[in-house]
C-alpha atoms as a PDB file:
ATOM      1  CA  UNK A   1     142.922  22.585  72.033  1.00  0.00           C
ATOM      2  CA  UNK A   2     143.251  20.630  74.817  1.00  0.00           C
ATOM      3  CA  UNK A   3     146.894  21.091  74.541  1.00  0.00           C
ATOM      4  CA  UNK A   4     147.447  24.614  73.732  1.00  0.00           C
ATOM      5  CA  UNK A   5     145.738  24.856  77.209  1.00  0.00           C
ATOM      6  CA  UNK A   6     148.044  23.345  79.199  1.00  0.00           C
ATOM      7  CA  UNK A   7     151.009  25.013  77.379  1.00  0.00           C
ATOM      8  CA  UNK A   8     149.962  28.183  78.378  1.00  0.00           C
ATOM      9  CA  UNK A   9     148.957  27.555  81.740  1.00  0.00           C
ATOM     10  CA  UNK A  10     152.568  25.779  82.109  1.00  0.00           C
ATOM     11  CA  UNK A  11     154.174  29.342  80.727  1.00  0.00           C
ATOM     12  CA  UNK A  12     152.147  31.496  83.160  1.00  0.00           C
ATOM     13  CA  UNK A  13     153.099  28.873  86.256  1.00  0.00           C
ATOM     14  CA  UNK A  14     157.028  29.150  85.604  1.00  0.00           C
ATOM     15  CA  UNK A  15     156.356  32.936  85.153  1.00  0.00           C
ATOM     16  CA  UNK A  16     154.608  32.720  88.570  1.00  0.00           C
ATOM     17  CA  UNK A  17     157.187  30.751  89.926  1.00  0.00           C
ATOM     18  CA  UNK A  18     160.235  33.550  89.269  1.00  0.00           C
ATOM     19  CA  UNK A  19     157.587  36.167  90.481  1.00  0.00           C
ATOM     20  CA  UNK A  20     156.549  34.980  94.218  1.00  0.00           C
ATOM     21  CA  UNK A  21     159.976  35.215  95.960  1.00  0.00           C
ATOM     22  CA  UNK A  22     159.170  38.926  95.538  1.00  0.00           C
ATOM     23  CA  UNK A  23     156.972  38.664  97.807  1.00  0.00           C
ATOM     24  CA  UNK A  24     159.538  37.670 100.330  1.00  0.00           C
ATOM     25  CA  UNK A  25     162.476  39.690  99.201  1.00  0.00           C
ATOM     26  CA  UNK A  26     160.410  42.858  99.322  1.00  0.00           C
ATOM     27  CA  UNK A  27     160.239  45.102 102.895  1.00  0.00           C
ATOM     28  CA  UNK A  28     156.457  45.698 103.900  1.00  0.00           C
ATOM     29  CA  UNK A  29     157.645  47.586 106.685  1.00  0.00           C
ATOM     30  CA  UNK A  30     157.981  51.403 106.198  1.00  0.00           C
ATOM     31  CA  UNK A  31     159.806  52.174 108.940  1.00  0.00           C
ATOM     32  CA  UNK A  32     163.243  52.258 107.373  1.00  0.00           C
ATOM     33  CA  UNK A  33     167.009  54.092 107.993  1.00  0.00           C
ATOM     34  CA  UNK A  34     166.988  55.624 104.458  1.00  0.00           C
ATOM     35  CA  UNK A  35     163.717  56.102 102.716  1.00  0.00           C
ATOM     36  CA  UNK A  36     161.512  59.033 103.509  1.00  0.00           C
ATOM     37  CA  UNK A  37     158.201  57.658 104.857  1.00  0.00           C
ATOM     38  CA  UNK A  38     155.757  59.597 102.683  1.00  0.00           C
ATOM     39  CA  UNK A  39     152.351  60.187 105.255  1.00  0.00           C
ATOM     40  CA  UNK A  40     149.585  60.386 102.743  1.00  0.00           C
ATOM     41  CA  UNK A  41     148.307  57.146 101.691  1.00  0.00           C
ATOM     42  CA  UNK A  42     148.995  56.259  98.205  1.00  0.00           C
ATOM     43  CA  UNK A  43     147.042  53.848  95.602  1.00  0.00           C
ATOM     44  CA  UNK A  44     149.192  51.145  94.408  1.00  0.00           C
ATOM     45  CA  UNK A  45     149.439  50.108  90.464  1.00  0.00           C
ATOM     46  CA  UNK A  46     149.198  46.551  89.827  1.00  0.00           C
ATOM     47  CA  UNK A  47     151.166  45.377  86.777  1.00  0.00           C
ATOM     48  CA  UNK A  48     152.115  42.447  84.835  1.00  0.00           C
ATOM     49  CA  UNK A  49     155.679  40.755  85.563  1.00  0.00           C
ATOM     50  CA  UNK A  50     157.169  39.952  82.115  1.00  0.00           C
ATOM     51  CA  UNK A  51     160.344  39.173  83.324  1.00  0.00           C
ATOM     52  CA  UNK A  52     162.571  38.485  86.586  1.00  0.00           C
ATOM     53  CA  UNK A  53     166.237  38.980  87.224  1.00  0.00           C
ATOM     54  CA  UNK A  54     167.648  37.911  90.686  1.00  0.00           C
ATOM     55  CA  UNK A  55     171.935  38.541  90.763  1.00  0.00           C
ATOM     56  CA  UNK A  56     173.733  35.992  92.913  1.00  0.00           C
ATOM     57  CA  UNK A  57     175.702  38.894  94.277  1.00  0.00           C
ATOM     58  CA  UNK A  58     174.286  42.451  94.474  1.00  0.00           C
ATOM     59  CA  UNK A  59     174.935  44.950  91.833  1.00  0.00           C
ATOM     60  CA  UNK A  60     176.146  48.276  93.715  1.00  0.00           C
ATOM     61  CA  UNK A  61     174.262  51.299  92.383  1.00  0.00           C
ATOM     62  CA  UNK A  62     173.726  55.032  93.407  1.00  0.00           C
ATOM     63  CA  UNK A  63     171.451  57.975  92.799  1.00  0.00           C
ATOM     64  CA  UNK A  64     172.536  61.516  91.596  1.00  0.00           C
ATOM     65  CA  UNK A  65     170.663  64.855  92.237  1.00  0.00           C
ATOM     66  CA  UNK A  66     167.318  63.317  92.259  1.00  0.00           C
ATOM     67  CA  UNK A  67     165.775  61.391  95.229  1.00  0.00           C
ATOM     68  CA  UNK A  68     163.949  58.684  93.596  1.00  0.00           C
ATOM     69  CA  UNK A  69     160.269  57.408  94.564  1.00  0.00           C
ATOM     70  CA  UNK A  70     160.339  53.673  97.098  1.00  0.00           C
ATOM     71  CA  UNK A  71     157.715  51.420  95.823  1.00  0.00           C
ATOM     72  CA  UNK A  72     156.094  48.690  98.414  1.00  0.00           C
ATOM     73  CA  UNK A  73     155.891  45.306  95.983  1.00  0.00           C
ATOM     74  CA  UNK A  74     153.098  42.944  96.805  1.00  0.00           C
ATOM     75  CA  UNK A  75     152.817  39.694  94.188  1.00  0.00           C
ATOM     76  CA  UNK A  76     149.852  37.972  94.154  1.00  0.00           C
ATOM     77  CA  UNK A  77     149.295  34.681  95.017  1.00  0.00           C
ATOM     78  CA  UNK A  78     147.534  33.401  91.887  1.00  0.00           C
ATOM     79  CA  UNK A  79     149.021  35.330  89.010  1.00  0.00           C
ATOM     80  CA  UNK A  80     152.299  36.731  87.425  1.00  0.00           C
ATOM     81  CA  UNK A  81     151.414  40.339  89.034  1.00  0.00           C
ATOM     82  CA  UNK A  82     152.431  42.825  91.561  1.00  0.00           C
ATOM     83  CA  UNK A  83     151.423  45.879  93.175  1.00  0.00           C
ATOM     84  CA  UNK A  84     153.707  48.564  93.502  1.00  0.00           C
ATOM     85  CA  UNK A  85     152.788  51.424  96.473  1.00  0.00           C
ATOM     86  CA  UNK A  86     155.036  54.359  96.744  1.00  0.00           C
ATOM     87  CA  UNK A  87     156.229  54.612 100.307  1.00  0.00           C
ATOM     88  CA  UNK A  88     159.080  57.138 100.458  1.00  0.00           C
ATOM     89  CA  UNK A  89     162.068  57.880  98.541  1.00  0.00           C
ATOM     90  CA  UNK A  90     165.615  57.242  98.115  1.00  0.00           C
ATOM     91  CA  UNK A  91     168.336  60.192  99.562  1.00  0.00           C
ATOM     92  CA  UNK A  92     169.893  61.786  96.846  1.00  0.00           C
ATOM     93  CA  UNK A  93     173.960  60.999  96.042  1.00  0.00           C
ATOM     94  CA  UNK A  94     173.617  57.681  98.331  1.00  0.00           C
ATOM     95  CA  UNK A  95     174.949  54.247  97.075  1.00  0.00           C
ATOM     96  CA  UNK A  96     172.935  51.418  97.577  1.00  0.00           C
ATOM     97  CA  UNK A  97     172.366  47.703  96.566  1.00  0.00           C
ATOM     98  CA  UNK A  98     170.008  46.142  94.174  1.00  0.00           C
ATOM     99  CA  UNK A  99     169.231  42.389  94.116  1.00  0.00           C
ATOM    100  CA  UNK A 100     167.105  41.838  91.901  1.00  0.00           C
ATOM    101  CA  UNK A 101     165.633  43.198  88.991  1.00  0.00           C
ATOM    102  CA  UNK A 102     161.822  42.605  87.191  1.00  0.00           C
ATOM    103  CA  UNK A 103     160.312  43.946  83.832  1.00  0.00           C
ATOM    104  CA  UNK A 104     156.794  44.530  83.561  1.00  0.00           C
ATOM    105  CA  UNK A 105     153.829  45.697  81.140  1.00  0.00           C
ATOM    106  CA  UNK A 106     152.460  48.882  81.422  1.00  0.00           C
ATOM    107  CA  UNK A 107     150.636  48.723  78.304  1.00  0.00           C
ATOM    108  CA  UNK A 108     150.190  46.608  74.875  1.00  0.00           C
ATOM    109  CA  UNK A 109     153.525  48.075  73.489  1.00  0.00           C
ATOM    110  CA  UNK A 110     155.346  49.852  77.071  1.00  0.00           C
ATOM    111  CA  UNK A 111     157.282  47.880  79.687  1.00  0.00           C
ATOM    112  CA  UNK A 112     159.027  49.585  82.716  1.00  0.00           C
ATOM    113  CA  UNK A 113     162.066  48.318  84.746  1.00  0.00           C
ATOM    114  CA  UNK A 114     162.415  48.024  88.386  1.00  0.00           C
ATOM    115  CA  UNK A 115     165.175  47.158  90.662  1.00  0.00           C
ATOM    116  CA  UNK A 116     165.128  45.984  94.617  1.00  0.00           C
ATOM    117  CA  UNK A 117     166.742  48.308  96.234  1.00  0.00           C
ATOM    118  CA  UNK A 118     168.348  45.994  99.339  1.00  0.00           C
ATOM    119  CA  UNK A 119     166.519  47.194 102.691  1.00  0.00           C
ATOM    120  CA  UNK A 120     164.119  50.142 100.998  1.00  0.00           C
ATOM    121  CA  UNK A 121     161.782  48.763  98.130  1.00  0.00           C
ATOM    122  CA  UNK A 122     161.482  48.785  94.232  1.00  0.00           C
ATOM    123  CA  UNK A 123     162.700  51.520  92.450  1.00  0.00           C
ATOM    124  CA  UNK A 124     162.591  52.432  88.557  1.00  0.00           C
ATOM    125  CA  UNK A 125     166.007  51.055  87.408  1.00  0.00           C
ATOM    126  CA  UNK A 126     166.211  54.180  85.139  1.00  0.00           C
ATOM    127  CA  UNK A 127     166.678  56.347  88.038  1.00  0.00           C
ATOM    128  CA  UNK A 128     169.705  54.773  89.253  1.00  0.00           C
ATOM    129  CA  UNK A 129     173.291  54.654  88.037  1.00  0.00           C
ATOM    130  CA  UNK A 130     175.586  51.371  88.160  1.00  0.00           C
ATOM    131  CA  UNK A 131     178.304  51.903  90.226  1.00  0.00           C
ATOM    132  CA  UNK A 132     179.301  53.549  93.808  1.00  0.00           C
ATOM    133  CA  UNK A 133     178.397  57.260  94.207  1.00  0.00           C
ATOM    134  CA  UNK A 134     180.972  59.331  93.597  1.00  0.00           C
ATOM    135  CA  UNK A 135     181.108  63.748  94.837  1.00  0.00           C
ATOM    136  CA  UNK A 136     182.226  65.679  92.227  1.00  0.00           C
ATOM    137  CA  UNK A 137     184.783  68.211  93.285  1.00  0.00           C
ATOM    138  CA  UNK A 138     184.229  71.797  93.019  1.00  0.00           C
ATOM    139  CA  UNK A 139     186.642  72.580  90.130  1.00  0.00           C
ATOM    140  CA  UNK A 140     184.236  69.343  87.977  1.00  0.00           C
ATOM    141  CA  UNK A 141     181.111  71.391  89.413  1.00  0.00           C
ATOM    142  CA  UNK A 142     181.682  74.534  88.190  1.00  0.00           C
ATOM    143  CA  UNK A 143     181.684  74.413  84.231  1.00  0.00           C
ATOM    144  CA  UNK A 144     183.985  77.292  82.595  1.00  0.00           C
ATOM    145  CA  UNK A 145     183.971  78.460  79.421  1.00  0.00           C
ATOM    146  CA  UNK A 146     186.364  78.726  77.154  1.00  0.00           C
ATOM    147  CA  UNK A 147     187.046  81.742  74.274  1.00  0.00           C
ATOM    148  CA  UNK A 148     189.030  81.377  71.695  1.00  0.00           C
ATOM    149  CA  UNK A 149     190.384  84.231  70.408  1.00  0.00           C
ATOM    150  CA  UNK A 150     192.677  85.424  67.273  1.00  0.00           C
ATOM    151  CA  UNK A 151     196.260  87.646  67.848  1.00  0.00           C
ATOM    152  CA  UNK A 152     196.200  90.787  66.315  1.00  0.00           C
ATOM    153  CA  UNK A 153     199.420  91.639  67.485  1.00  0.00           C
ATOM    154  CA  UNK A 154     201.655  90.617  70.301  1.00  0.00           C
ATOM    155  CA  UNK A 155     204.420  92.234  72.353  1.00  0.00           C
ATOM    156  CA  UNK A 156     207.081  91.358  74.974  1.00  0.00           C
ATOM    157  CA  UNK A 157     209.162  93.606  77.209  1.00  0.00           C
ATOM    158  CA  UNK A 158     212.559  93.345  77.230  1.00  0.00           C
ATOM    159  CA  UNK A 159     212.450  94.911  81.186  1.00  0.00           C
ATOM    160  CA  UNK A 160     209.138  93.402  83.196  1.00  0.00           C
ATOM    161  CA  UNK A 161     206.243  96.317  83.574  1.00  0.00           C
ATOM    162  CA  UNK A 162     205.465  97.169  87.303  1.00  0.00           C
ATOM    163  CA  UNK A 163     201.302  97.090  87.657  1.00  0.00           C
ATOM    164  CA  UNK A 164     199.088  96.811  90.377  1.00  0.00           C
ATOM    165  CA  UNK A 165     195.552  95.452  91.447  1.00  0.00           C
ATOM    166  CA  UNK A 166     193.302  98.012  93.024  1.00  0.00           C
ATOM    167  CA  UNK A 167     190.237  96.857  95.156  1.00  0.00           C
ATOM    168  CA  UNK A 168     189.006  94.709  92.730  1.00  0.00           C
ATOM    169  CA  UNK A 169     190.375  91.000  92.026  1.00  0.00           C
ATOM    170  CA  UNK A 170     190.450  90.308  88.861  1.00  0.00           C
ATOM    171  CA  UNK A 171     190.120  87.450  86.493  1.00  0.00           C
ATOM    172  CA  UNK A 172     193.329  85.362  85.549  1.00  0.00           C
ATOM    173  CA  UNK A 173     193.029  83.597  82.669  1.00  0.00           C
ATOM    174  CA  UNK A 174     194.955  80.011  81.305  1.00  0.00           C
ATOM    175  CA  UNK A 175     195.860  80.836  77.973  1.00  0.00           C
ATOM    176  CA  UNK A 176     196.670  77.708  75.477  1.00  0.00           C
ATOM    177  CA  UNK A 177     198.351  78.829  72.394  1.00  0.00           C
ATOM    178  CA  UNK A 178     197.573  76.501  68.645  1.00  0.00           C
ATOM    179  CA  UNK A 179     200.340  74.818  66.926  1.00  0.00           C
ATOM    180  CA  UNK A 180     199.033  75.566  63.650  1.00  0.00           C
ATOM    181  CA  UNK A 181     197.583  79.260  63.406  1.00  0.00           C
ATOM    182  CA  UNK A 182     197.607  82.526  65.388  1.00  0.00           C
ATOM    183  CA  UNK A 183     195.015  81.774  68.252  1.00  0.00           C
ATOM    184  CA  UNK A 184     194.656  81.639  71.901  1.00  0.00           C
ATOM    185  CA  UNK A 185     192.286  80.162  74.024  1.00  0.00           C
ATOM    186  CA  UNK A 186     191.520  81.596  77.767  1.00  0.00           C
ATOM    187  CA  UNK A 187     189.916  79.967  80.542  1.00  0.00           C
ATOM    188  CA  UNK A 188     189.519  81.374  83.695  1.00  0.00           C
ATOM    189  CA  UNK A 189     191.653  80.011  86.270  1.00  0.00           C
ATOM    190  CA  UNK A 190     191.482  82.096  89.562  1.00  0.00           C
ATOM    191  CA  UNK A 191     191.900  85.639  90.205  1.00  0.00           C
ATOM    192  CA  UNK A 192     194.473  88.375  91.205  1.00  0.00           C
ATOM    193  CA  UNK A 193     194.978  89.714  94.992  1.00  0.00           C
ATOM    194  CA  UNK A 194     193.262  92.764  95.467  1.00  0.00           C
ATOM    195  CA  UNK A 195     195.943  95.703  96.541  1.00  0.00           C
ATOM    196  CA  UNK A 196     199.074  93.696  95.233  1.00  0.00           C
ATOM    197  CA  UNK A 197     201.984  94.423  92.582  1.00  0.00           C
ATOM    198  CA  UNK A 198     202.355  92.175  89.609  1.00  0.00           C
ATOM    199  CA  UNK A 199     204.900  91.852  86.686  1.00  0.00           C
ATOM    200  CA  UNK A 200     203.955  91.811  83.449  1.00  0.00           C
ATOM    201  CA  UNK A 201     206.249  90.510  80.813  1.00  0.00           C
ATOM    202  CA  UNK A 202     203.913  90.597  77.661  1.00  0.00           C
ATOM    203  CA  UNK A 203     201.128  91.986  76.131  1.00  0.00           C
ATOM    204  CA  UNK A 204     198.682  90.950  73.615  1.00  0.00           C
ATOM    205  CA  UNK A 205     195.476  92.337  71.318  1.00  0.00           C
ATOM    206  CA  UNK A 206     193.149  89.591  70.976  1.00  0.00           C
ATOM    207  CA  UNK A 207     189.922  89.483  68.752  1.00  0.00           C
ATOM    208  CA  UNK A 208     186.466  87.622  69.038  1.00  0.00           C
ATOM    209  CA  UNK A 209     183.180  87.759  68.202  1.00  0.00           C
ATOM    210  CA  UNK A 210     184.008  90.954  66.383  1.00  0.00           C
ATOM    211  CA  UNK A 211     185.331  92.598  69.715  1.00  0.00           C
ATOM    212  CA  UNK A 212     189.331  93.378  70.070  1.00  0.00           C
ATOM    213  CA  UNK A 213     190.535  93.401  73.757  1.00  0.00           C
ATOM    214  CA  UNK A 214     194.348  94.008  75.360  1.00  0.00           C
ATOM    215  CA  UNK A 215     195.761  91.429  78.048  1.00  0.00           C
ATOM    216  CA  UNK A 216     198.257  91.654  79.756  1.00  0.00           C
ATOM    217  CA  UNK A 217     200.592  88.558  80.925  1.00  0.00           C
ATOM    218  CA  UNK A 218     200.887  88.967  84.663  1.00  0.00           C
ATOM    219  CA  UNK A 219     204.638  87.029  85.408  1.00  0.00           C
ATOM    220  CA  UNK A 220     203.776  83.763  87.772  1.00  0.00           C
ATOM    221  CA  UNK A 221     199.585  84.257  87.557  1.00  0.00           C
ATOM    222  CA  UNK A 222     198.413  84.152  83.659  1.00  0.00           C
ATOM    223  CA  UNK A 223     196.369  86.695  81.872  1.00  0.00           C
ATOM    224  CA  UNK A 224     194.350  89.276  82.845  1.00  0.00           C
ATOM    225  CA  UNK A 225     192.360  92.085  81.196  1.00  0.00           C
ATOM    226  CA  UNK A 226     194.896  95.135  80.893  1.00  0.00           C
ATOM    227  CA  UNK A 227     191.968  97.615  81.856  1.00  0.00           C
ATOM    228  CA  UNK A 228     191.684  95.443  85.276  1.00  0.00           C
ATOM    229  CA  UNK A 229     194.964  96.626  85.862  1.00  0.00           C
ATOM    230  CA  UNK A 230     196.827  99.859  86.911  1.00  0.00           C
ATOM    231  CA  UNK A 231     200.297 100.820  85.612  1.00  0.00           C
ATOM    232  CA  UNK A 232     203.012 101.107  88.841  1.00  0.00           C
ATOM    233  CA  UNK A 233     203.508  99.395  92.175  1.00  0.00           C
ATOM    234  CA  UNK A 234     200.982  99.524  94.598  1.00  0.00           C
ATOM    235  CA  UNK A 235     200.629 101.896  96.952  1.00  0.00           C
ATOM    236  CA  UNK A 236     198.265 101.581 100.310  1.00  0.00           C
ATOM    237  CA  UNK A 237     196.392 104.638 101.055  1.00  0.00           C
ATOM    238  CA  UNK A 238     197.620 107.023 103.908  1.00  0.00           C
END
């Protein structure tokens, strides 16, 4: 018995070891560059460190849309534990560096992640994203949707068709022909000037979703709804 005693109090001691640098490594100050300081004071959780993970060089990481919470560490000084205060939170689309990295027990069958996030606090290591951050351009933020449709029947012009835009601007559309079977798929991909003549060198009756519409292929642009259009050059008004 005597023995089993010792072997467990020689587990939780190296446990304890890896855990107090924490104590350290973690900023008790919360007046930093980055984090929001949050002004109502919050109770901390105190949890059991399963596990600690400190990189030799940092691991670069970054958040997205969220802003995720800070969290104040505080290990104890005569047990495997720490206490984790929020204090703020992370800016949103912001790369940052994480040092080190502990698992702990939130219940009997639950553990949690957290990383040390260098000069701000502990952070849930689910909430960030390896890697620098990265802003998307516009064309990767705004998602377009593609139709496919079927050709009922297409026709080219020998001679290119004079038509013309009115106030409106509309919709020109990619279109990506299959190899193997009478489809097309559109996509938007900009729009027509508004007042401006166009030639259009083919014309085509499409089908989906139980709906037949005419397009027009506007020479130079793509195409574009033949109703959005208006046959002849344009002409500004007196």
């Amino acid at each position: 018995m005597e023995e089993i005693h010792m072997k467990k109090s020689v587990t939780l001691l190296s446990v304890f070891a890896l855990a107090l640098p924490l104590a350290v490594a973690t900023p008790v100050s919360a007046a930093t560059t980055t984090a929001t300081t949050t002004a109502a004071t919050v109770k901390g959780n105190t949890y059991t460190i399963n596990k600690v993970n400190t990189f030799k060089t940092a691991k670069t990481v970054h958040t997205k849309d969220a802003k995720p919470v800070v969290y104040k560490g505080a290990v104890a000084a005569d047990r495997p534990t720490i206490t984790l205060t929020a204090k703020g939170k992370l800016k949103a689309g912001t790369t940052y560096k994480v040092t080190k990295q502990i698992t702990v027990k939130l219940n009997a069958k639950k553990t949690q992640k957290y990383s040390l996030v260098k000069g701000q606090g502990w952070v849930k290591s689910s909430q960030l994203t390896a890697g620098k951050f990265k802003a998307a351009s516009s064309a990767k933020k705004t998602q377009v949707k593609a139709t496919t449709y079927t050709v009922v029947n297409r026709q080219t012009f020998k001679t290119a068709k004079n038509f013309h835009t009115k106030d409106a601007k509309p919709v020109v559309y990619k279109g990506a022909v299959a190899a193997d079977k009478p489809t097309i798929t559109l996509t938007a991909n900009g729009k027509l000037k508004a007042g401006t003549t166009y030639k259009v060198t083919q014309q085509a009756k499409l089908k989906a979703n139980k709906k037949t519409n005419t397009f027009s292929y506007v020479k130079g642009q793509g195409w574009v709804l033949k109703s959005a259009l208006t046959a002849g050059k344009f002409q500004a008004a007196d």
